[in-house]
Protein backbone atom coordinates (compact mmCIF):
# COMPACT_ATOMS: atom_id res chain seq x y z
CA UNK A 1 13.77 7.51 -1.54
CA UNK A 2 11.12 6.40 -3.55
CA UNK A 3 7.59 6.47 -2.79
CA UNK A 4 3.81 5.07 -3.77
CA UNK A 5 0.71 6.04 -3.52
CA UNK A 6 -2.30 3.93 -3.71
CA UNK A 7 -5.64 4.90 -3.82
CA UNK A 8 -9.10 2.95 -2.97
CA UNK A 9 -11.88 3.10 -1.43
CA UNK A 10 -12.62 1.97 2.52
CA UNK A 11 -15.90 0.88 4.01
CA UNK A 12 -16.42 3.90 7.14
CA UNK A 13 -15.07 2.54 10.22
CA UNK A 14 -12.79 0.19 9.30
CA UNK A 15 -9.69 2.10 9.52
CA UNK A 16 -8.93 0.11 13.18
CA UNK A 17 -9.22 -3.07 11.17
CA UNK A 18 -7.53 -2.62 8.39
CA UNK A 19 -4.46 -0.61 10.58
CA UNK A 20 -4.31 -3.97 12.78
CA UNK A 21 -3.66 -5.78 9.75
CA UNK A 22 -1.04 -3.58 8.63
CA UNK A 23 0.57 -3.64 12.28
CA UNK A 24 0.35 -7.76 12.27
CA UNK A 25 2.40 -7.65 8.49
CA UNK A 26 4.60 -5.05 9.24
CA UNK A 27 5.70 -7.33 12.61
CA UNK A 28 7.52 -9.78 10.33
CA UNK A 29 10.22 -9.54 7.66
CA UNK A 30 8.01 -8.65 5.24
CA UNK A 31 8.32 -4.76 5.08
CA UNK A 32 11.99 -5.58 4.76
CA UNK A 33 11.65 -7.92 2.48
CA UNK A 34 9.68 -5.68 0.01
CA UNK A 35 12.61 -2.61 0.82
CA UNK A 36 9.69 -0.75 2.61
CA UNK A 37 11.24 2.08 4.98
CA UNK A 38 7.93 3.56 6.18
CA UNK A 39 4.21 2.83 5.58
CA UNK A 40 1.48 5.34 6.44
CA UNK A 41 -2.49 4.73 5.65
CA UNK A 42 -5.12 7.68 5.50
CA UNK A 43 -8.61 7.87 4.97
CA UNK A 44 -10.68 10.80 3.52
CA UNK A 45 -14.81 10.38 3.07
CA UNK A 46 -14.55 7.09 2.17
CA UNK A 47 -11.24 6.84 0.43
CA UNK A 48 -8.16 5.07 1.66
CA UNK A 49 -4.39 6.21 0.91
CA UNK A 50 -1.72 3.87 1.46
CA UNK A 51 1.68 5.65 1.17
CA UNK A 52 4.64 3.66 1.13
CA UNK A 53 8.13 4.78 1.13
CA UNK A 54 10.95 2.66 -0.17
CA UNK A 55 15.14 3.05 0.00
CA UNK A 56 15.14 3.47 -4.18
CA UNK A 57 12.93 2.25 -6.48
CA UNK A 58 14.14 -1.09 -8.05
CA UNK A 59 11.00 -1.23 -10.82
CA UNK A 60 8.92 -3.02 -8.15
CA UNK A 61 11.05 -5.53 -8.54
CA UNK A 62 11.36 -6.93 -4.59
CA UNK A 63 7.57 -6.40 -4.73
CA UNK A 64 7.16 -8.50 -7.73
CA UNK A 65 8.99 -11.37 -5.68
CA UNK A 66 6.86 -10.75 -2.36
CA UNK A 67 3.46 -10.58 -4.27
CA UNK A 68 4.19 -14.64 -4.18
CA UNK A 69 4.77 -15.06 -0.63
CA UNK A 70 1.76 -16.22 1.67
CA UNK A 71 1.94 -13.75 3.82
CA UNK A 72 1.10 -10.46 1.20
CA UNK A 73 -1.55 -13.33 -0.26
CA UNK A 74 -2.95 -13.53 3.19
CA UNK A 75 -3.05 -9.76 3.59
CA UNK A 76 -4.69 -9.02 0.62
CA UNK A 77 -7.39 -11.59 1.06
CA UNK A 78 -7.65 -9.61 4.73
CA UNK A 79 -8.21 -6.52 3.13
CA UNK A 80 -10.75 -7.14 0.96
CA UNK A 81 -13.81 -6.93 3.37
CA UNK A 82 -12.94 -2.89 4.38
CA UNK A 83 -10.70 -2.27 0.72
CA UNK A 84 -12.35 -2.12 -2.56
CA UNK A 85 -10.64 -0.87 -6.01
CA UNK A 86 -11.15 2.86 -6.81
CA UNK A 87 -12.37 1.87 -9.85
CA UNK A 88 -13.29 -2.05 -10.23
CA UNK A 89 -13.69 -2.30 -14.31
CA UNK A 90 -10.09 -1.08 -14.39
CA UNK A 91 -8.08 -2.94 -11.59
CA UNK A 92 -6.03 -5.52 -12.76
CA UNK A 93 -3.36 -5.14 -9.78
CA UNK A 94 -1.97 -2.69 -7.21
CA UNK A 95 -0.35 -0.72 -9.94
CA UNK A 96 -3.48 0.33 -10.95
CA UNK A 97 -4.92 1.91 -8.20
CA UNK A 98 -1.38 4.39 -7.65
CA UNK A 99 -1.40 8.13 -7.86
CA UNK A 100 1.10 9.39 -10.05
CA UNK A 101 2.95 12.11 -8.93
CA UNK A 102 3.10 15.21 -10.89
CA UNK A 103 5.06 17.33 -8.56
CA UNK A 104 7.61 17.18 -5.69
CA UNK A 105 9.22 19.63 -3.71
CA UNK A 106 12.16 19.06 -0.56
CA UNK A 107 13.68 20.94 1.54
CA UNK A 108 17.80 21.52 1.41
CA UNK A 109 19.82 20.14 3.96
């Protein structure tokens, strides 16, 4: 599995919002269509973590393709009110704002 973190920062209150969006999106074929397997959003004094799990990781590609559809448009313009870029001078897109992970551990079967 393959996984991504992204990390921004959320106007205080506004996780209800912002997890009704995510429930609306993740109604239609979307999550599919991007070969999400699980989403899960957290906030922490003001910052907002979006982990996303995928079935292998493709180089983005099916995310690429989605990035055109209306619907992730739509949610993105959503977003903006309660979502702002960690760091604004250096976002360009959502690859921008991702952790990168420096360790990972798992349990045997």
């Amino acid at each position: 599995m393959h996984s991504t973190l992204i990390v921004a920062r959320m106007d205080p209150g506004s996780s209800v919002d912002v997890a009704k969006l995510f429930s609306d999106f993740d109604r239609t074929e979307m999550p599919h269509r991007m070969g999400t397997r699980r989403r899960q959003l957290f906030e922490y004094r003001g910052l907002y973590f979006h982990l996303q799990d995928f079935d292998e990781d493709q180089g983005g590609q099916q995310i690429q393709e989605a990035r055109h559809d209306q619907r992730f448009i739509q949610i993105s313009e959503d977003l903006k009110p309660f979502i702002e870029a960690y760091d604004p001078a250096t976002w360009r897109s959502p690859a921008d704002a991702m952790a990168q992970r420096f360790y990972n551990w798992e349990a045997s079967a």
